[in-house]
Protein backbone atom coordinates (compact mmCIF):
# COMPACT_ATOMS: atom_id res chain seq x y z
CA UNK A 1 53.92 39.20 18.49
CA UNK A 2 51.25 39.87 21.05
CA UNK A 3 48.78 40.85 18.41
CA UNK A 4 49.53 37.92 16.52
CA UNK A 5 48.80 35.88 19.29
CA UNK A 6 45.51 37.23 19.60
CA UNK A 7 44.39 37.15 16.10
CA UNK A 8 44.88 33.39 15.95
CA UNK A 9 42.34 31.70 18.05
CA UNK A 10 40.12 34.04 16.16
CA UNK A 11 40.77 32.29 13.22
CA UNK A 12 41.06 29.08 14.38
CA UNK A 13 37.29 29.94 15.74
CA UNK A 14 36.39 30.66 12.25
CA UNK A 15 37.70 27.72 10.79
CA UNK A 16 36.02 24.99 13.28
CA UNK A 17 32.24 27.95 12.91
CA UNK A 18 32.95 27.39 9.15
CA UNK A 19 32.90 23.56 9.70
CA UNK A 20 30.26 23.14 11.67
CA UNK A 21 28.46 25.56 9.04
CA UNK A 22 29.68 23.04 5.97
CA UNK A 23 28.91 19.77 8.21
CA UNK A 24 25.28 20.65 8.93
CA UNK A 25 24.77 21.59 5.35
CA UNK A 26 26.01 18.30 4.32
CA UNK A 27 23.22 17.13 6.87
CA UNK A 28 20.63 18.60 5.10
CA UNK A 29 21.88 18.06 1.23
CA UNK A 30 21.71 14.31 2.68
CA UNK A 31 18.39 14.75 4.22
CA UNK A 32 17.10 16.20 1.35
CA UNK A 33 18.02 13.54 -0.90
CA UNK A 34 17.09 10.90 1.19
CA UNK A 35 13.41 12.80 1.20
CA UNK A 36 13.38 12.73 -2.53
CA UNK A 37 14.05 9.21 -2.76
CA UNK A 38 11.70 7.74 -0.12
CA UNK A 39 9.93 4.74 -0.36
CA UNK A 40 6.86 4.90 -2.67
CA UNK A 41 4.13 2.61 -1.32
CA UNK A 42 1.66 0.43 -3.75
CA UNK A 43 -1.29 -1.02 -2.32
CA UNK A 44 -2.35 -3.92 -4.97
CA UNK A 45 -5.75 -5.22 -4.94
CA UNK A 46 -5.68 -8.85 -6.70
CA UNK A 47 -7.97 -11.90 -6.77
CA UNK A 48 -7.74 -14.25 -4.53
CA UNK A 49 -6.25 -16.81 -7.16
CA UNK A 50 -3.07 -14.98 -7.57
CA UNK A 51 -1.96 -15.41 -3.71
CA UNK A 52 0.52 -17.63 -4.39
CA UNK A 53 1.64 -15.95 -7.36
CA UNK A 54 2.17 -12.19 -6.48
CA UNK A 55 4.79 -12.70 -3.74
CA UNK A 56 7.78 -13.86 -5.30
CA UNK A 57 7.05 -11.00 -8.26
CA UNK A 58 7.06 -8.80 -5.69
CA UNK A 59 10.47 -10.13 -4.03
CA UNK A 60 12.09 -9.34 -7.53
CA UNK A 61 10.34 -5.74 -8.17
CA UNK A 62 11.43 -4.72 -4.55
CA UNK A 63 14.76 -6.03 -4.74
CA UNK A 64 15.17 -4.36 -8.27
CA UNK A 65 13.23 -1.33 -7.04
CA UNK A 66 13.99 -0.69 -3.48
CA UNK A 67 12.56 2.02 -3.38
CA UNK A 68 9.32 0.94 -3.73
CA UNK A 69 6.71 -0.76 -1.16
CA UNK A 70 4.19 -2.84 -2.15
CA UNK A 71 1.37 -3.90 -0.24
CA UNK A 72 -1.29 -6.89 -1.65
CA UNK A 73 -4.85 -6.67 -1.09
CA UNK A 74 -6.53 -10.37 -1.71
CA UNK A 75 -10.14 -11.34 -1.56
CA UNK A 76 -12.46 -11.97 -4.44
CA UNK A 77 -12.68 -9.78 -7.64
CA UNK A 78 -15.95 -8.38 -6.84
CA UNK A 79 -15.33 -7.28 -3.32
CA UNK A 80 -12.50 -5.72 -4.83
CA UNK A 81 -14.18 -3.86 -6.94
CA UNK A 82 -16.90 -2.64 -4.65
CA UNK A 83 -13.80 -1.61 -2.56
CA UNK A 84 -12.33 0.10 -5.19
CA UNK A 85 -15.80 2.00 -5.68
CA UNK A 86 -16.27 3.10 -2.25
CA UNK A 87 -12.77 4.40 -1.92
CA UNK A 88 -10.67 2.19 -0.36
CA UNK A 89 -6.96 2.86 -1.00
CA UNK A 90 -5.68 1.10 -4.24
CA UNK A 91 -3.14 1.67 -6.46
CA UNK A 92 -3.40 -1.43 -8.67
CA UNK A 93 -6.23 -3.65 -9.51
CA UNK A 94 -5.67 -7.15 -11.08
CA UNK A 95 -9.28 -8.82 -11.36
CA UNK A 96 -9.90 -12.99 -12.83
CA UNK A 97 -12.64 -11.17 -14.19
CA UNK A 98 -13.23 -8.78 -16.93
CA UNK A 99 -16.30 -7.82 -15.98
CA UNK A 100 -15.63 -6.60 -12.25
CA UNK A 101 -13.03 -4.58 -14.76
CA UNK A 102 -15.31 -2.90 -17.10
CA UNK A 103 -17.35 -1.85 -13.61
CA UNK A 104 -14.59 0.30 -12.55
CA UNK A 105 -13.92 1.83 -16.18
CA UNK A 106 -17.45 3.06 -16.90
CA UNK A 107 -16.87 4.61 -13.83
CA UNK A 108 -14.30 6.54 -14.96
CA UNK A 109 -11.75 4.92 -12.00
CA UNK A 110 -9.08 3.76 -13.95
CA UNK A 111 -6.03 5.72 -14.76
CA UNK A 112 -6.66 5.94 -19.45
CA UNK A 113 -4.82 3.63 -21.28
CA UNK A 114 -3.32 1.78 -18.34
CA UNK A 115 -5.43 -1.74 -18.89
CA UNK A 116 -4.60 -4.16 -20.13
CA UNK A 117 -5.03 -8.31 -20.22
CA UNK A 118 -2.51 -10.20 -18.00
CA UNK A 119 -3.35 -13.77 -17.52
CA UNK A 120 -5.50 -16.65 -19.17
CA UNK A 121 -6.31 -19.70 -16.87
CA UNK A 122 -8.47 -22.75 -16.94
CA UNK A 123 -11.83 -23.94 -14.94
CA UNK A 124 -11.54 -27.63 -13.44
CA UNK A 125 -13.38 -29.89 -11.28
CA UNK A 126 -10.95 -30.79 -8.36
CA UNK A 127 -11.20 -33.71 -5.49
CA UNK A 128 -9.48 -35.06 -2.57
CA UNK A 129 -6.50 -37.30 -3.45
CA UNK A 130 -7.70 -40.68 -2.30
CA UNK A 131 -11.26 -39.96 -4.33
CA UNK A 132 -11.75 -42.37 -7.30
CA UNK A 133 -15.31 -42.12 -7.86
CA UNK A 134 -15.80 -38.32 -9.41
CA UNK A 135 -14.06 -37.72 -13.08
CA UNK A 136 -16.29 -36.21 -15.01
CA UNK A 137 -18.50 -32.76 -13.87
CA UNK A 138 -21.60 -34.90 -14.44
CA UNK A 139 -20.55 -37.25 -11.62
CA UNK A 140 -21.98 -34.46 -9.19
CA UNK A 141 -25.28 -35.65 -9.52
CA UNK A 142 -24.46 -38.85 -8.02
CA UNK A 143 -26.37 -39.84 -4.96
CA UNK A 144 -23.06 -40.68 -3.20
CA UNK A 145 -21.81 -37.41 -3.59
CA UNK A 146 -22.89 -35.23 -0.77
CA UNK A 147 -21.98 -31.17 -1.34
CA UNK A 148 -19.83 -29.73 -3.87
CA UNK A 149 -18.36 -26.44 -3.93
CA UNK A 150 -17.93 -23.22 -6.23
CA UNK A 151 -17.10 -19.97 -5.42
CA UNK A 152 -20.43 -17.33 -5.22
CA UNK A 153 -21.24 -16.80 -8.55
CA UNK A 154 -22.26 -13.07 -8.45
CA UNK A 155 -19.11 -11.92 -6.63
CA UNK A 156 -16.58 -14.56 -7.43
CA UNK A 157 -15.26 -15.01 -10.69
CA UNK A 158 -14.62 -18.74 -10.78
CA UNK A 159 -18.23 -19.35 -9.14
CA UNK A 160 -19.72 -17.51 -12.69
CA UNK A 161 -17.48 -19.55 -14.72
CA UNK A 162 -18.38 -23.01 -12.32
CA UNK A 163 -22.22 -21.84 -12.61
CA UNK A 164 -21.48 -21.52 -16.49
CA UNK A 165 -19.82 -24.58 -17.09
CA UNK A 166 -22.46 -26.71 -14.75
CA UNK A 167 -25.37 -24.66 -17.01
CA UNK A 168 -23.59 -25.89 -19.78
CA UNK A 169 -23.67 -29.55 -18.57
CA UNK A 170 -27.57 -29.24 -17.81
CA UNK A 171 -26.90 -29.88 -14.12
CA UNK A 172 -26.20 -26.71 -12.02
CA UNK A 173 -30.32 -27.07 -11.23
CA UNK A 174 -30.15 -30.89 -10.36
CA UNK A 175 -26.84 -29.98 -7.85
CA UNK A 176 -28.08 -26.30 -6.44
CA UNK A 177 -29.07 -27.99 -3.39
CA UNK A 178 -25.84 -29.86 -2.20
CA UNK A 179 -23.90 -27.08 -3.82
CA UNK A 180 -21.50 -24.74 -0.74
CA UNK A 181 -21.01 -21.31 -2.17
CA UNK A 182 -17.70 -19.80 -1.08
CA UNK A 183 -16.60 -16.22 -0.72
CA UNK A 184 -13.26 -17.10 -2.69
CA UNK A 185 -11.86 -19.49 -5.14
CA UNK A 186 -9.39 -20.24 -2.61
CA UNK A 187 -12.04 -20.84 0.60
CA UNK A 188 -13.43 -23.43 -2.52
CA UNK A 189 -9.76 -25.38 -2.40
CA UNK A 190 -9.95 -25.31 1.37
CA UNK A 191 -13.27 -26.93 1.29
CA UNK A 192 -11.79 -29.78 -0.62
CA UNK A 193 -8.77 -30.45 1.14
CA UNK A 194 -10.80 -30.75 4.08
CA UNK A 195 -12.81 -33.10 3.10
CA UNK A 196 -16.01 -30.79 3.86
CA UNK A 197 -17.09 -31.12 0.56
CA UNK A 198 -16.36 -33.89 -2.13
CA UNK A 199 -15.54 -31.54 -4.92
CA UNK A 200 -15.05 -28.60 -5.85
CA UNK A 201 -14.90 -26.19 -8.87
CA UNK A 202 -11.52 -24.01 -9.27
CA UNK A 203 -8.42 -22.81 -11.31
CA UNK A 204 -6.33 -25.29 -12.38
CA UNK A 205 -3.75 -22.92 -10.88
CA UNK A 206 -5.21 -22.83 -7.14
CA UNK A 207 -5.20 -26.93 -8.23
CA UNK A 208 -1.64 -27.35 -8.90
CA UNK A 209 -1.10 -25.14 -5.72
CA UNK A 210 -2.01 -28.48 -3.42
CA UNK A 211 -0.48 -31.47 -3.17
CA UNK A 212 -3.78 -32.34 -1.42
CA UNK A 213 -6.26 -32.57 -3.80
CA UNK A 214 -6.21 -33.65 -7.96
CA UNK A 215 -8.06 -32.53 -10.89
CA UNK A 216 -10.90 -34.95 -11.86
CA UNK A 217 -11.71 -33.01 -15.20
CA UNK A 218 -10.75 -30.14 -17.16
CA UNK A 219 -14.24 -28.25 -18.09
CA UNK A 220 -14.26 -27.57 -22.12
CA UNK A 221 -13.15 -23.89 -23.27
CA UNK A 222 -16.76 -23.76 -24.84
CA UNK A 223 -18.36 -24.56 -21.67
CA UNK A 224 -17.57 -21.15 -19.99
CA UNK A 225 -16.57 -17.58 -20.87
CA UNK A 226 -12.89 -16.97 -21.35
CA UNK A 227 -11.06 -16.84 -18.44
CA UNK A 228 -9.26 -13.38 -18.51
CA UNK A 229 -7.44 -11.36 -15.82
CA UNK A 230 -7.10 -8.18 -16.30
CA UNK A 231 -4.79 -4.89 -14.92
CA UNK A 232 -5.21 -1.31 -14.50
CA UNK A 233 -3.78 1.42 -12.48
CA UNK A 234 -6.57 2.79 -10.40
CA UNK A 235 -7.63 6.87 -11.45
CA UNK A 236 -6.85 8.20 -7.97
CA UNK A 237 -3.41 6.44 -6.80
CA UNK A 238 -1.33 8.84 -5.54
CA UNK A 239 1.66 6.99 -6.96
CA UNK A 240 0.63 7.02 -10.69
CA UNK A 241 4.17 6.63 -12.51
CA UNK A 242 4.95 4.20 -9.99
CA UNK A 243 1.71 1.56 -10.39
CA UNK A 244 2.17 1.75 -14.18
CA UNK A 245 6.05 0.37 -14.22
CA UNK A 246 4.79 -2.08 -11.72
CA UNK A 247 2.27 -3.00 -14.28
CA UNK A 248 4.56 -3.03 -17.07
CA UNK A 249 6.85 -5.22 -14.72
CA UNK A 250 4.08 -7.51 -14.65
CA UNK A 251 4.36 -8.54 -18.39
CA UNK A 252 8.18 -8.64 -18.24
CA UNK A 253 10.00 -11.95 -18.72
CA UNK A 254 11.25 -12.47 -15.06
CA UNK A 255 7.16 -12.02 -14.08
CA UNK A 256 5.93 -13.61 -16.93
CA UNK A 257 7.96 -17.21 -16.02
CA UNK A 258 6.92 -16.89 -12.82
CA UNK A 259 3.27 -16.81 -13.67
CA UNK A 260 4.17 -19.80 -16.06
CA UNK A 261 6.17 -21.87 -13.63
CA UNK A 262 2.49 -21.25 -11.40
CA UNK A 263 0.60 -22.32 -14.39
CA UNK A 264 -1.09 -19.33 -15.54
CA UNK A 265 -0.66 -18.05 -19.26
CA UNK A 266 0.34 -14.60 -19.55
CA UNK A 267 -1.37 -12.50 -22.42
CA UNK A 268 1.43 -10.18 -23.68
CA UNK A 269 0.87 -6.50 -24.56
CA UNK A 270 -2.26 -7.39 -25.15
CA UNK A 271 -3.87 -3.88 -24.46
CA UNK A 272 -8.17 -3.83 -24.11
CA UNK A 273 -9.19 -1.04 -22.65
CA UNK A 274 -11.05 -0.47 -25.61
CA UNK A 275 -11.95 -3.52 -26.73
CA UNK A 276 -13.14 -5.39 -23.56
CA UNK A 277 -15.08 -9.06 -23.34
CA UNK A 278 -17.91 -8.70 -20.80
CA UNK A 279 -18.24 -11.57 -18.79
């Protein structure tokens, strides 16, 4: 009996040493899983045009994805890209041009056979509300009208499509001088809901963003180059397998209404990284 007695909190030590043993390695199991399936983070660079756009495809991805983070990086397409070139941390490029596009891939900085065309959209001439006296593009050489605005042509994508489509009308020379170049298509809206310029020269998307200005004409598809926004994963994201279902995502049917409902038209599984337009 005495022996007995001493041989049980012995085992009863081993059983609660045994627990504490199985507990912690339950601990780590969980741990380790939770490591495995950490957030992934995707920084997405994308023109300035789509900043009204990206957010709610990004509240669907992450809720459908939550394992994933993503991060947008607006400002004009060719800042972008000059980012993009220097290094700055991207996983994702979407550009509203093709050419700040075919920059990066002669470079050899996009990840092969991940471009492709996302999004067609449409060059107008946009006023304030109240204005009744601009409807056509040639209307900007009116005395009366004071500045106009269009996005810098050289690193803004609808400023080379405004320049194109003013060329094209055999004015850009006669309005150069009253003309406000903006860093962004968006700045260009701002400008014009202001009231710091009388018009200005946009998407019709960043148009139908504002219940504060209207379009005063739709510039001709033959007046400019195609307006084309392309996608690629960027060469050196560290998250590779992640940007490209985020870019596949982007063509999906729950993205592609959203980008409808915004009034962009998507360009499904169109693939050109082979065939590209340079604009």
């Amino acid at each position: 009996m005495i022996k007995l007695l001493e041989v049980k909190p012995k085992i009863v030590a081993l059983i609660i040493s045994s627990l504490l043993i199985a507990c912690n390695q339950t601990n780590q199991d969980s741990t380790s899983r939770a490591n495995t399936q950490q957030t992934a983070s995707l920084t997405v660079s994308a023109a300035a045009s789509l900043t009204d756009v990206l957010p709610p495809i990004k509240k669907i991805y992450e809720q459908q994805n939550p394992q994933v983070s993503i991060t947008y990086n607006f400002a004009s397409s060719g800042n972008l890209q000059r980012q993009i070139e220097q290094g700055a941390p991207a996983d994702v490029f979407i550009s509203a041009s093709v050419n700040k596009m075919d920059i990066l891939q002669k470079q050899g900085l996009l990840s092969q056979g991940s471009r492709r065309d996302l999004l067609q959209n449409k060059v107008v001439l946009i006023v304030p509300k109240d204005n009744t006296s601009i409807s056509d593009f040639k209307d900007l050489t009116a005395a009366e009208v004071n500045k106009i605005s269009i996005g810098e042509p050289n690193s803004v994508p609808a400023g080379k499509y405004a320049k194109e489509v003013l060329t094209n009308a055999g004015i850009f020379e006669g309005v150069k001088s009253k003309t406000v170049f903006a860093k962004t298509v968006r700045q260009v809206l701002t400008y014009v809901e202001t009231g710091n310029v009388d018009a200005g020269i946009v998407y019709a998307t960043d148009a139908k963003s504002s219940n504060r200005v209207k379009v005063g004409a739709i510039a001709p598809a033959d007046s400019h180059s195609p307006v084309v926004y392309p996608v690629a994963v960027i060469k050196d994201s560290k998250n590779l397998t992640t940007a490209e279902e985020f870019v596949d995502f982007l063509s999906s049917k729950a993205a592609s209404e959203i980008f409808i409902k915004n009034g962009f038209t998507p360009v499904i599984n169109n693939f050109s990284n082979t065939n590209s337009q340079n604009n």
